[in-house]
C-alpha atoms as a PDB file:
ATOM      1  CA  UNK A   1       0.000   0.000   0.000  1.00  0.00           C
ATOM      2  CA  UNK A   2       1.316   3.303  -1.232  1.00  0.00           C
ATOM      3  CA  UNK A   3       2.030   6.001   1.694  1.00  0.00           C
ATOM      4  CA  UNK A   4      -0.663   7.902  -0.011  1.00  0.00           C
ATOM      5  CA  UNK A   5      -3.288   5.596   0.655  1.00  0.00           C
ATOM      6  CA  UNK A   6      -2.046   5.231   4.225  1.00  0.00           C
ATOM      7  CA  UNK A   7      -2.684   8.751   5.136  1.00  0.00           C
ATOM      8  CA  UNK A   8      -6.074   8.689   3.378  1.00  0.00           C
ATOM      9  CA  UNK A   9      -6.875   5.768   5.594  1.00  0.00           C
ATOM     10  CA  UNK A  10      -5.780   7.312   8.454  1.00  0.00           C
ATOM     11  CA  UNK A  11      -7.375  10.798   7.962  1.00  0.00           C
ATOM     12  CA  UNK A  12     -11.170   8.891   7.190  1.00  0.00           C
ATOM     13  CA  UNK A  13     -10.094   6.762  10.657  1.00  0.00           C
ATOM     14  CA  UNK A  14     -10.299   9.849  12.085  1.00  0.00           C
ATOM     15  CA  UNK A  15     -13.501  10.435  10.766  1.00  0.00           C
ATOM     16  CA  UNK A  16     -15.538   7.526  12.005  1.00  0.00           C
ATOM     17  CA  UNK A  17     -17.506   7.795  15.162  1.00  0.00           C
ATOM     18  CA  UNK A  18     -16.907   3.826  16.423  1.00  0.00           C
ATOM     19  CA  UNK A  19     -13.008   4.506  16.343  1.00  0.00           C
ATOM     20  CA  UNK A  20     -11.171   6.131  19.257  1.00  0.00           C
ATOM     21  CA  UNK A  21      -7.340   7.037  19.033  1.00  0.00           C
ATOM     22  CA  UNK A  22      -5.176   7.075  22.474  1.00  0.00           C
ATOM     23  CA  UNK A  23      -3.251   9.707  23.257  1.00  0.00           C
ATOM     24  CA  UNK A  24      -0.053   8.254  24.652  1.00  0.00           C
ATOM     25  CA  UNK A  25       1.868   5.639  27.629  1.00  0.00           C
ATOM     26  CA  UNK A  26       0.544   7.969  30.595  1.00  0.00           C
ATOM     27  CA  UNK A  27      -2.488   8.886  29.876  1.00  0.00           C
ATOM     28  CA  UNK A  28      -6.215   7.393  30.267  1.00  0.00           C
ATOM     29  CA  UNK A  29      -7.572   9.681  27.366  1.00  0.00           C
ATOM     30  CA  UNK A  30      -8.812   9.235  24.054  1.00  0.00           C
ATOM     31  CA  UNK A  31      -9.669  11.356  20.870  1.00  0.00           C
ATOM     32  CA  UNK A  32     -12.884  10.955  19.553  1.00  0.00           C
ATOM     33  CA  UNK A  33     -14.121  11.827  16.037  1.00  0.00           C
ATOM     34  CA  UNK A  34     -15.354  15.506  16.699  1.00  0.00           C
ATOM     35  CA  UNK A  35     -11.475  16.171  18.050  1.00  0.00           C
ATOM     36  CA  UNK A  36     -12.860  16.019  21.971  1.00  0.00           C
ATOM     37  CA  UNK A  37     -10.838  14.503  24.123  1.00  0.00           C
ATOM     38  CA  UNK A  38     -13.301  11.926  26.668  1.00  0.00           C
ATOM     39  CA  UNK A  39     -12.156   9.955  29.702  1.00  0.00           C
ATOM     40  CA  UNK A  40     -12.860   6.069  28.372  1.00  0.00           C
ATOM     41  CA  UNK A  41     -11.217   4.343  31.439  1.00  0.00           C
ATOM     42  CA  UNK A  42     -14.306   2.635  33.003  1.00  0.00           C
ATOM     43  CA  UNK A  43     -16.998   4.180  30.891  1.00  0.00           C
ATOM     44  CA  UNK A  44     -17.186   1.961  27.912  1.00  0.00           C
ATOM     45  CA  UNK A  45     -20.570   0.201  28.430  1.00  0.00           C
ATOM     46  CA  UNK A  46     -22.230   3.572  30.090  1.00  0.00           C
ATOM     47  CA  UNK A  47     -20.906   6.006  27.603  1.00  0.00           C
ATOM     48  CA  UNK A  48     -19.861   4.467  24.879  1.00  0.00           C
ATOM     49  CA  UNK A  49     -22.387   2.029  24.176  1.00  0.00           C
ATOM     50  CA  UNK A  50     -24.868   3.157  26.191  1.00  0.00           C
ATOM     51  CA  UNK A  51     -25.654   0.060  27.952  1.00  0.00           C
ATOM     52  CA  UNK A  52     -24.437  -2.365  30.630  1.00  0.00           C
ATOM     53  CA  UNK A  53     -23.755  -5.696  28.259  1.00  0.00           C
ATOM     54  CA  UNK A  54     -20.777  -7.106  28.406  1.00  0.00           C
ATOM     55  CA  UNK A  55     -17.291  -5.727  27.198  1.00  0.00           C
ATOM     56  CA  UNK A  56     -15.293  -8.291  24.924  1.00  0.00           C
ATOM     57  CA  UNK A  57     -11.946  -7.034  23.477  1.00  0.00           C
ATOM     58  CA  UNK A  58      -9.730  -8.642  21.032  1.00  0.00           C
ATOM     59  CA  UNK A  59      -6.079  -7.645  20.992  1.00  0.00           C
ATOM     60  CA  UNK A  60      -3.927  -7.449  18.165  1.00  0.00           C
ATOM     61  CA  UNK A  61      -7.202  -7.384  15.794  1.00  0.00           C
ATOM     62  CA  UNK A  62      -5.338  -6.093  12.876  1.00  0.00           C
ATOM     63  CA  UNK A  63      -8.041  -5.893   9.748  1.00  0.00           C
ATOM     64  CA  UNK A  64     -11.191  -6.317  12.631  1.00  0.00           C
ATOM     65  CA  UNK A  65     -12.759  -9.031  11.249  1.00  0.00           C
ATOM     66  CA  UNK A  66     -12.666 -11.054  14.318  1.00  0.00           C
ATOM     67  CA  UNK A  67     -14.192  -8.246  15.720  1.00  0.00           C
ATOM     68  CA  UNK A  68     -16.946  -7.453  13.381  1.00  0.00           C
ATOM     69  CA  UNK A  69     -18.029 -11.006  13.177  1.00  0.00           C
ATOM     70  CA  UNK A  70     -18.138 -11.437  17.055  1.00  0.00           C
ATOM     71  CA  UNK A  71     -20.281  -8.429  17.262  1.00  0.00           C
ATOM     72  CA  UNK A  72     -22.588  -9.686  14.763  1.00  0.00           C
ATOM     73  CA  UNK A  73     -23.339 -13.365  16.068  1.00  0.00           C
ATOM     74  CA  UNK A  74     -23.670 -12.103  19.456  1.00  0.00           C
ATOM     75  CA  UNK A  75     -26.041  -8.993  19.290  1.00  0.00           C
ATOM     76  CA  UNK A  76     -25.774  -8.827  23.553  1.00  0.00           C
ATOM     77  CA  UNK A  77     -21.958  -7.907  23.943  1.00  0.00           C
ATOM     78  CA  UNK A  78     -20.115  -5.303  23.378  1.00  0.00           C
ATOM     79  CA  UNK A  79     -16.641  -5.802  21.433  1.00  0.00           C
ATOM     80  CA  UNK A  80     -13.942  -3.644  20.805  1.00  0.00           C
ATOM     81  CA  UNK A  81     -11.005  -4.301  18.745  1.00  0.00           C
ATOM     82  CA  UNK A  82      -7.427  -2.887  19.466  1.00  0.00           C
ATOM     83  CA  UNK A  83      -4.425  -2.231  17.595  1.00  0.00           C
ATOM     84  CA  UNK A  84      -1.660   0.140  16.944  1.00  0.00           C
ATOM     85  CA  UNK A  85      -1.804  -0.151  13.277  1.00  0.00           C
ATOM     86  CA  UNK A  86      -4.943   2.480  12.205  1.00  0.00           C
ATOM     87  CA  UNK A  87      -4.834   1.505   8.328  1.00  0.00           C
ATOM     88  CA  UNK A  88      -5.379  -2.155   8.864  1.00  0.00           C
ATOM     89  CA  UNK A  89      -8.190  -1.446  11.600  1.00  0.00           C
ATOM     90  CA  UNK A  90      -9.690   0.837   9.323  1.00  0.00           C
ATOM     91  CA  UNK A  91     -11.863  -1.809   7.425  1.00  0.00           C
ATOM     92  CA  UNK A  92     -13.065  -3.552  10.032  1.00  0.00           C
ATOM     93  CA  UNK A  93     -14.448   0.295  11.219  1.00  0.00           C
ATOM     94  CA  UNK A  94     -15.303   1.037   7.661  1.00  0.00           C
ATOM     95  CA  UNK A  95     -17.731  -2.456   7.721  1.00  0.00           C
ATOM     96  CA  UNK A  96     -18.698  -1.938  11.385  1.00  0.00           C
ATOM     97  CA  UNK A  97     -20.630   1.464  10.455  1.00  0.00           C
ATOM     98  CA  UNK A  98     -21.801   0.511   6.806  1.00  0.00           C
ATOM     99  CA  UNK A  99     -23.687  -2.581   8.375  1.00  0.00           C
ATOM    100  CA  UNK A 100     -25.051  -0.868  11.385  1.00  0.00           C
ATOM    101  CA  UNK A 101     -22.984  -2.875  14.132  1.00  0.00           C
ATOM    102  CA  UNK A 102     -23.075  -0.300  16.874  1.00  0.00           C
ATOM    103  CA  UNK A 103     -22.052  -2.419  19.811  1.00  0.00           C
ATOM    104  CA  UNK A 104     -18.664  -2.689  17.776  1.00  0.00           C
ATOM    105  CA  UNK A 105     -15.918   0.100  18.219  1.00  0.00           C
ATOM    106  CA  UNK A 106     -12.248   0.215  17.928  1.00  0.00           C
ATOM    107  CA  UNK A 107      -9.495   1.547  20.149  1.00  0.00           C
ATOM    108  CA  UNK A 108      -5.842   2.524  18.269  1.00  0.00           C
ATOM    109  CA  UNK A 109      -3.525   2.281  20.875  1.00  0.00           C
ATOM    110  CA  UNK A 110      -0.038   0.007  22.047  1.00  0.00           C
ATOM    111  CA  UNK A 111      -1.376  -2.946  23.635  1.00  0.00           C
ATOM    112  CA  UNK A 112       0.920  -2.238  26.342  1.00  0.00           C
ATOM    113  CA  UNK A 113      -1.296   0.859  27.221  1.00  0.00           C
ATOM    114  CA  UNK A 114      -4.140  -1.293  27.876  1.00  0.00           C
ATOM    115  CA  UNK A 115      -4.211  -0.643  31.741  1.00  0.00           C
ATOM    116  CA  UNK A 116      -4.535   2.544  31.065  1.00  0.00           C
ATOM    117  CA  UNK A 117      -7.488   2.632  28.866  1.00  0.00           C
ATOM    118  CA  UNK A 118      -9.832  -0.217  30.928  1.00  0.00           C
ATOM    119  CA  UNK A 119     -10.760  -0.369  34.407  1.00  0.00           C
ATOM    120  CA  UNK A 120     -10.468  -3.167  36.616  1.00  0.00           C
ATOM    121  CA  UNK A 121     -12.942  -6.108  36.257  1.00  0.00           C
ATOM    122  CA  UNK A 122     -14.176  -4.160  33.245  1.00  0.00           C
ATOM    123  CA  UNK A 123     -14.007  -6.964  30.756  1.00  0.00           C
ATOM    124  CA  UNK A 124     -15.665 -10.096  30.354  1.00  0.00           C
ATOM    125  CA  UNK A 125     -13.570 -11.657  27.830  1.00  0.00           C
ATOM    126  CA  UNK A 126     -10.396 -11.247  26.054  1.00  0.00           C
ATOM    127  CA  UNK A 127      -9.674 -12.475  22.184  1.00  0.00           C
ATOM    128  CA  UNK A 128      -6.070 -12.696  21.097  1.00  0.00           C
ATOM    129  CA  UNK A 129      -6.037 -13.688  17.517  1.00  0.00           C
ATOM    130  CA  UNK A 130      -2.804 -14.583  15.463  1.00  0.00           C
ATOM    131  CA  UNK A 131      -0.729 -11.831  17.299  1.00  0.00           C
ATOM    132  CA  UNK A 132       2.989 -11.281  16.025  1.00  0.00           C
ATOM    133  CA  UNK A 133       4.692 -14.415  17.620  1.00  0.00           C
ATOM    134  CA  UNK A 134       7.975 -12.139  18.417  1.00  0.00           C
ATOM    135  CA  UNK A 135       9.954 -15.252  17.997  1.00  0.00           C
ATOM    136  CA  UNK A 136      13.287 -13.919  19.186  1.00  0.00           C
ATOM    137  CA  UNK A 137      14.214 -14.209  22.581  1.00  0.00           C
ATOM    138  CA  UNK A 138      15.141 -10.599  23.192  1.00  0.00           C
ATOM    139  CA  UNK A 139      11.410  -9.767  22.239  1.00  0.00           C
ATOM    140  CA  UNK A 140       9.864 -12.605  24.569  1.00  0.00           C
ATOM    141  CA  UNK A 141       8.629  -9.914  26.543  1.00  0.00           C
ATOM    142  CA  UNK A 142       5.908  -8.372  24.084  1.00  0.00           C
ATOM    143  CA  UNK A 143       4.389 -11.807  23.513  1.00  0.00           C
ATOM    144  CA  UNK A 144       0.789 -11.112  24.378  1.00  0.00           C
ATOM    145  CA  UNK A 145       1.013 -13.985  26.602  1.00  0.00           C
ATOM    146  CA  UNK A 146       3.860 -12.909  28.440  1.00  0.00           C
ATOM    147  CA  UNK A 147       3.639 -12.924  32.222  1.00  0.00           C
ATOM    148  CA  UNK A 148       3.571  -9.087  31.905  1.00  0.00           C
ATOM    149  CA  UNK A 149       0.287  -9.248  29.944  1.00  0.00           C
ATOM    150  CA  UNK A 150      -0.996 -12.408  32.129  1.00  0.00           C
ATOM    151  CA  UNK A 151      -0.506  -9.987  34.770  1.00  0.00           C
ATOM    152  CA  UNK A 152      -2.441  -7.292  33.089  1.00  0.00           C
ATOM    153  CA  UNK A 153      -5.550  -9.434  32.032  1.00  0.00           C
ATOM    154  CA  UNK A 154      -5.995 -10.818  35.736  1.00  0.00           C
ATOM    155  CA  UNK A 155      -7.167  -7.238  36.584  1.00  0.00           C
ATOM    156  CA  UNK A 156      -8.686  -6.375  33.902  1.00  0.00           C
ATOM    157  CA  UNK A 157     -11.191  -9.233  33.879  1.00  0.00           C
ATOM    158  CA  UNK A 158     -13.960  -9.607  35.886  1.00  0.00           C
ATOM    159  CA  UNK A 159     -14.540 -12.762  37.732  1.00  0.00           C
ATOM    160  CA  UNK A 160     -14.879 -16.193  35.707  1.00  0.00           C
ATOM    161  CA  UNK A 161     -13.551 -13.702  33.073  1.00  0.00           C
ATOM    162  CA  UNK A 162     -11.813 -16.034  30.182  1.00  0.00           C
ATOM    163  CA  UNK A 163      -8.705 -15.082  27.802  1.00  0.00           C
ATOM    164  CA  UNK A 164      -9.129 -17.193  24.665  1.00  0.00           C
ATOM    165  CA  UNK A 165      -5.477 -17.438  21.943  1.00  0.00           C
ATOM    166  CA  UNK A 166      -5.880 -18.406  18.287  1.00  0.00           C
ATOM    167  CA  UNK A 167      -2.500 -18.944  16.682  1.00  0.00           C
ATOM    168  CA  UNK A 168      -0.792 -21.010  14.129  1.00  0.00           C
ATOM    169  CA  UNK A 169       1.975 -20.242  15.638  1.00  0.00           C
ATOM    170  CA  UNK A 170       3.916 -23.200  17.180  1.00  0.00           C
ATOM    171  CA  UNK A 171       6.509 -21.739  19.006  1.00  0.00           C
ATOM    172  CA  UNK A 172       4.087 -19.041  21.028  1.00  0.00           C
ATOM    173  CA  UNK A 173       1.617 -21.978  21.737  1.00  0.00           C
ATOM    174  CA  UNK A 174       3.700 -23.924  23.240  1.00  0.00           C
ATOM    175  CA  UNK A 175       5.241 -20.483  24.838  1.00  0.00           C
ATOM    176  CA  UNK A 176       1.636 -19.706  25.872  1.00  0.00           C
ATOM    177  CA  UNK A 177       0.853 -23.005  27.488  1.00  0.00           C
ATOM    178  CA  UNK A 178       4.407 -23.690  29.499  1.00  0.00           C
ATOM    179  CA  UNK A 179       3.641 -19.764  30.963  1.00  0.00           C
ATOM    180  CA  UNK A 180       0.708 -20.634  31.633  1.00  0.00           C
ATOM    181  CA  UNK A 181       1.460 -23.561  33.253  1.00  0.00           C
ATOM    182  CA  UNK A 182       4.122 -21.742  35.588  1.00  0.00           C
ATOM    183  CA  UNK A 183       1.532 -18.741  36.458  1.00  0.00           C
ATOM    184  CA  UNK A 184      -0.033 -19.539  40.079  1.00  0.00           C
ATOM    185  CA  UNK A 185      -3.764 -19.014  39.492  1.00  0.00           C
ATOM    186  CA  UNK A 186      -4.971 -19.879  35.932  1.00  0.00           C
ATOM    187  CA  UNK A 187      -6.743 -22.543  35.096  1.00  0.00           C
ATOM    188  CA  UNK A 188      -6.929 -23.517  31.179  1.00  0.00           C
ATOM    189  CA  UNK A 189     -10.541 -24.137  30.134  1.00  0.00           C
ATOM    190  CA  UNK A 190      -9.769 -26.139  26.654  1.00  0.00           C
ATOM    191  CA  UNK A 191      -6.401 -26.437  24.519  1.00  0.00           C
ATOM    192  CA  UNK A 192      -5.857 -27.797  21.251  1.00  0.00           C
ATOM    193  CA  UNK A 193      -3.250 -28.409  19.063  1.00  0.00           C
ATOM    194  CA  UNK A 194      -5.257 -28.424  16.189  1.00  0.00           C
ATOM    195  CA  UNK A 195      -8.675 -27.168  16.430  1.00  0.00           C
ATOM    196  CA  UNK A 196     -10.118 -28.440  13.434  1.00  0.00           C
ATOM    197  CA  UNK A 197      -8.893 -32.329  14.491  1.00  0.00           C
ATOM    198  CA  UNK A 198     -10.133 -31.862  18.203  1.00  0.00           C
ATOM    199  CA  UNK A 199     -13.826 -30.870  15.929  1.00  0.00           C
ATOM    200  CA  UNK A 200     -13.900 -27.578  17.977  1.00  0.00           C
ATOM    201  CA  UNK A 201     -14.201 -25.157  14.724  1.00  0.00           C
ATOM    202  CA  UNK A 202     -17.595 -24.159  15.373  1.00  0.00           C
ATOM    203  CA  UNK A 203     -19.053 -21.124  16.942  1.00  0.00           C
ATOM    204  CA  UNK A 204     -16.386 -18.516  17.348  1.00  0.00           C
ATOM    205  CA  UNK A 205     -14.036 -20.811  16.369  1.00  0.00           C
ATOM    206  CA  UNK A 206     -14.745 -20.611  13.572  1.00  0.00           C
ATOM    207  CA  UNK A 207     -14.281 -17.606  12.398  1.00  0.00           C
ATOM    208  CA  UNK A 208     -11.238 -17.186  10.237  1.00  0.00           C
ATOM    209  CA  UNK A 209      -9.587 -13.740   9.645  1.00  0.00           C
ATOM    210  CA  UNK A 210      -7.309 -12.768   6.491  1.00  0.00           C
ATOM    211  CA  UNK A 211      -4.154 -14.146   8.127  1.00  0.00           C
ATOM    212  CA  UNK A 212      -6.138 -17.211   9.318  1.00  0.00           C
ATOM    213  CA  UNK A 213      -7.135 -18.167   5.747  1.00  0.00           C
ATOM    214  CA  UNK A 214      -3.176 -17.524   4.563  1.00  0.00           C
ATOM    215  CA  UNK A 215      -1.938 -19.937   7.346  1.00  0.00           C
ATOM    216  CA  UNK A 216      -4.701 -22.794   6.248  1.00  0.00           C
ATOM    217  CA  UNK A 217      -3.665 -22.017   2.768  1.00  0.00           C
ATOM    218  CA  UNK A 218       0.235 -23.194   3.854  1.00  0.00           C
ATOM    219  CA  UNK A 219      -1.221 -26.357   6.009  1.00  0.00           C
ATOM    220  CA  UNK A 220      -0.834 -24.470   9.427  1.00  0.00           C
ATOM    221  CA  UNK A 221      -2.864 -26.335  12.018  1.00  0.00           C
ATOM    222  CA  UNK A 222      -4.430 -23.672  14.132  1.00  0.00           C
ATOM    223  CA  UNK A 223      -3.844 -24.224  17.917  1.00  0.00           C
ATOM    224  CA  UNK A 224      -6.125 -22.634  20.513  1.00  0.00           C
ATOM    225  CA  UNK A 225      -6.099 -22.484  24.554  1.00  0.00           C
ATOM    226  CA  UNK A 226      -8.287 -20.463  26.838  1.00  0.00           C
ATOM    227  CA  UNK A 227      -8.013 -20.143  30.271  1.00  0.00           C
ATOM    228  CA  UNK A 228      -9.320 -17.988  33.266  1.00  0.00           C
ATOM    229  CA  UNK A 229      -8.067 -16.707  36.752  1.00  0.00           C
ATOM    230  CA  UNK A 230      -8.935 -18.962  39.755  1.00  0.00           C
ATOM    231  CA  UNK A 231      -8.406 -17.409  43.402  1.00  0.00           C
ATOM    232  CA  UNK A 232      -5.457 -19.426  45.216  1.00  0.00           C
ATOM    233  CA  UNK A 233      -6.507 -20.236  48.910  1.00  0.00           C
END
């Protein structure tokens, strides 16, 4: 994609009204569409969707089509998909508002800002589907399964609150699941090597994004684990 088409992406971003763009590492604001700035930390449901359904995100959600489809098989729950990258988001957006799907919005932010953007036991769920691997050890850190986000999604999600990964990855599964493993306080719900072996794509399984499709193309077996927080007595 040219540069030129970038920045006409971006600026039309900018424009739509389900999109919200965060303003930096230490702060809690975001910039809406009419250039205010609005406190979202804690107000998603109330003033943002205007109800009290629950809040779904999916990390890492790249073109939003996880997203968009979540939001519309499961009219009830409120989704938002997050990303740093504003161009790929931008269709996802674009086909939120063109089919109506207003319990769908987008955040552009790091994913290491997170804490800063959601309250505590504000979330019901978390997606995290086909995120960059970082496969060299110097990155280990930015997995999004790292014990530093592990960390982050215990206080983020309200109780029986469930973290679900979708990969083809090999080498971050089996990251995801020996972390997991060592983390006092998680227990994994279901975990699969190969989902469509184990007959579990159905439901939200089975929705495939762009780089989902490119990894079946290649004969990737897609792995998935979820898992939730248990109190430790």
């Amino acid at each position: 994609m040219s540069r030129k088409s970038k920045l006409l992406r971006f600026a039309e971003l900018d424009s739509f009204k389900n999109c919200y763009q965060g303003i930096g590492p230490d702060s809690s604001l975001v910039r809406k569409s009419d250039e205010s700035f609005f406190q979202i930390k804690g107000n998603w449901s109330v003033d943002i969707f205007n109800n009290k359904n629950p809040l779904i995100v999916e990390l890492a959600c790249g073109k939003g089509e996880y997203t968009v489809a979540l939001a519309e098989a499961h009219p009830d729950i409120n989704f938002i998909g997050i990303d740093i990258k504003g161009n790929r988001m931008h269709r996802g957006a674009k086909k939120a508002l063109a089919s109506g799907i207003h319990h769908a919005a987008f955040l552009r932010i790091r994913i290491e800002w997170i804490m800063n953007y959601f309250a505590e036991n504000e979330l019901a769920e978390i997606w995290i589907t086909f995120p960059d691997p970082f496969l060299k050890h110097s990155k280990a850190n930015r997995r999004l399964t790292s014990p530093m986000f592990l960390d982050k999604y215990k206080v983020l999600l309200r109780k029986e609150g469930i973290v679900h990964l979708k990969t083809d990855s090999e080498e971050l599964f089996k990251y995801t699941v020996d972390t997991i493993g060592n983390y006092h306080g998680i227990k994994v719900i279901q975990c699969s090597e190969n989902i469509d072996q184990d007959n579990m794509t159905t439901g939200d399984l089975a929705i495939q994004t762009y780089y989902e499709g490119m990894h079946r193309a290649l004969g990737k077996p897609i792995k998935y684990i979820s898992w939730k927080y248990v109190s430790i007595i």
